[in-house]
C-alpha atoms as a PDB file:
ATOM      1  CA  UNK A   1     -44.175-177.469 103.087  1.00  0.00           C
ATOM      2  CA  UNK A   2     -47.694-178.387 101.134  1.00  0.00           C
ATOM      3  CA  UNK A   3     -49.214-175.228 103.032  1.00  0.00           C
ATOM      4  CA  UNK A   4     -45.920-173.009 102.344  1.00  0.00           C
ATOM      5  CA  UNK A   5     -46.858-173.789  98.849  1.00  0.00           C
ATOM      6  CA  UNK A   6     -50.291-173.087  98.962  1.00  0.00           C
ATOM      7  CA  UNK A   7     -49.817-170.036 100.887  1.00  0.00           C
ATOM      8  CA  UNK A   8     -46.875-168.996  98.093  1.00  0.00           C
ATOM      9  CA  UNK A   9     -49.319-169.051  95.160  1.00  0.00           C
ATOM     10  CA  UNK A  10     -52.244-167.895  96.842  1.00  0.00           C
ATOM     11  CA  UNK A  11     -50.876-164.548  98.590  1.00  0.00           C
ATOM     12  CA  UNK A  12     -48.948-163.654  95.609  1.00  0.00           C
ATOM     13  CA  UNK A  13     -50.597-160.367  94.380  1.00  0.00           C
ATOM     14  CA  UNK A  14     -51.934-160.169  90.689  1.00  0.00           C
ATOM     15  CA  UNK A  15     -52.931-162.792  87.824  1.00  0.00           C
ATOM     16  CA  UNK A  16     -49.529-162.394  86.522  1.00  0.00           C
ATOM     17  CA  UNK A  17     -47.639-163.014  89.496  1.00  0.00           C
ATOM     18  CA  UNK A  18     -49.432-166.159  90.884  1.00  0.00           C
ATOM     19  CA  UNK A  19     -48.561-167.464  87.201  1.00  0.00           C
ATOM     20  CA  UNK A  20     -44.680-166.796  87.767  1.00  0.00           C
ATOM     21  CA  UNK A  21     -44.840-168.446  91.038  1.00  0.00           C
ATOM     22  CA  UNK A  22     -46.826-171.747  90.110  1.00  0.00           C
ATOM     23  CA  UNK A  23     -44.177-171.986  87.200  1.00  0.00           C
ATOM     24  CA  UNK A  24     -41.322-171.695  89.328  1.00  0.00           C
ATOM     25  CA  UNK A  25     -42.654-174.026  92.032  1.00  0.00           C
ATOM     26  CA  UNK A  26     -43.661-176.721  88.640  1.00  0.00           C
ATOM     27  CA  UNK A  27     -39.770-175.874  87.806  1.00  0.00           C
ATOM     28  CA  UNK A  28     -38.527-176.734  91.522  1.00  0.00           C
ATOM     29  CA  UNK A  29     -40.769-179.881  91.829  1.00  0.00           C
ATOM     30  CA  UNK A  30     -39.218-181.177  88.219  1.00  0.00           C
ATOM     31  CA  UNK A  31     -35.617-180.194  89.223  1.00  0.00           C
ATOM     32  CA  UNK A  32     -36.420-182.062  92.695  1.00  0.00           C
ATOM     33  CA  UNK A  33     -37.925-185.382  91.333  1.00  0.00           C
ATOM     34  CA  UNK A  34     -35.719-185.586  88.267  1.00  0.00           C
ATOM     35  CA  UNK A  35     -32.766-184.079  89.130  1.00  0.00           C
ATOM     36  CA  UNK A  36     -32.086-184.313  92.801  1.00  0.00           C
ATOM     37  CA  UNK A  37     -34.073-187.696  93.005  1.00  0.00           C
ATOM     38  CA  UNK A  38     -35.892-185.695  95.870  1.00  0.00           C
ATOM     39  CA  UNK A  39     -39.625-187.428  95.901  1.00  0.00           C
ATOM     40  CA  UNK A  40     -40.478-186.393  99.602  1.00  0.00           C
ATOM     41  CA  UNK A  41     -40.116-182.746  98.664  1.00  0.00           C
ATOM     42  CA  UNK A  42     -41.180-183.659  95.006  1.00  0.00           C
ATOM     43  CA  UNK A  43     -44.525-184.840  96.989  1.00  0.00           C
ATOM     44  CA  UNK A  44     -44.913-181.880  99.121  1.00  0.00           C
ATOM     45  CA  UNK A  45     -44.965-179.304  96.084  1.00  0.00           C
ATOM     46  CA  UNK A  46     -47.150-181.613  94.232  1.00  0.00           C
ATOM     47  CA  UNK A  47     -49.482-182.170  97.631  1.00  0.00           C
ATOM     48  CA  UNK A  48     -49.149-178.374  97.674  1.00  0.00           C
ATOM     49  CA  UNK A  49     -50.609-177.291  94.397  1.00  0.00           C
ATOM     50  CA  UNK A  50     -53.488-179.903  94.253  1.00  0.00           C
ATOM     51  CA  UNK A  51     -54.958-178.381  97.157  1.00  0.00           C
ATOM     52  CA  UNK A  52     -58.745-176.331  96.601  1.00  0.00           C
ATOM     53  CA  UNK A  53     -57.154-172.869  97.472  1.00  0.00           C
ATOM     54  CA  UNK A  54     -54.572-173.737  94.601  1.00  0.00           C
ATOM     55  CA  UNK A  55     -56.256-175.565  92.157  1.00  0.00           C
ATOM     56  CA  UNK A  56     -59.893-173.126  92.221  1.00  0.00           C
ATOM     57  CA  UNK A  57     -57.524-170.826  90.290  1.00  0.00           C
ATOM     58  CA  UNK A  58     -58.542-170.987  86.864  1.00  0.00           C
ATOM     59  CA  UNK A  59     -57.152-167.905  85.751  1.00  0.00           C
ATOM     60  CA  UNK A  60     -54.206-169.095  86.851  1.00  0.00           C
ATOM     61  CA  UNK A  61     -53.713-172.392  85.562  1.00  0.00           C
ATOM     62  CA  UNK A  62     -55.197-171.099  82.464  1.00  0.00           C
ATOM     63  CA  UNK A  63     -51.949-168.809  82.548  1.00  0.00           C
ATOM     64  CA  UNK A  64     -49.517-171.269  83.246  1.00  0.00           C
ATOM     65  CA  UNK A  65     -50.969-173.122  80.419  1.00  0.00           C
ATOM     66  CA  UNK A  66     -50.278-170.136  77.818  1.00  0.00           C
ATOM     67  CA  UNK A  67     -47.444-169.439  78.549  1.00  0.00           C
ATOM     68  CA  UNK A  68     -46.135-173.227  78.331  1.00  0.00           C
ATOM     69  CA  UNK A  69     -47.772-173.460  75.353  1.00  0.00           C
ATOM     70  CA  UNK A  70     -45.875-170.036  73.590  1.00  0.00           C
ATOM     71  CA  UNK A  71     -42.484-171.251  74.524  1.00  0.00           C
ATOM     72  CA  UNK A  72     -42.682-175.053  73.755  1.00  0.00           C
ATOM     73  CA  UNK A  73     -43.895-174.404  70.175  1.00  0.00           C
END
């Protein structure tokens, strides 16, 4: 699954798009560890976006930052 996610994120086509997946999967890991009490899958997201192909992203983690910011204030 930590490749899956990877692959998810990194194949998605423009700026915008990478942003609303690495939100969604952030969402999904939350709902897994908090909700669902699901750490092995909680892990695998996690494991998923800390690798290089995920993380060398600026642009979008910069994003995903933004637009976190706009809604929680």
């Amino acid at each position: 699954m930590t490749h899956w996610v990877a692959t998810l994120v990194v194949s998605a086509g423009d700026l915008g798009t990478r942003g609303k997946v690495l939100s969604k999967l952030i969402e999904l890991a939350d709902v897994l560890s908090d909700k669902l009490g699901n750490l092995v899958s909680f892990m695998a997201i996690m494991e998923g976006l800390a690798l290089p192909q995920v993380i060398l992203n600026h642009g979008v983690w910069f994003l995903v930052v933004l637009v976190t910011l706009l809604f929680v204030v």
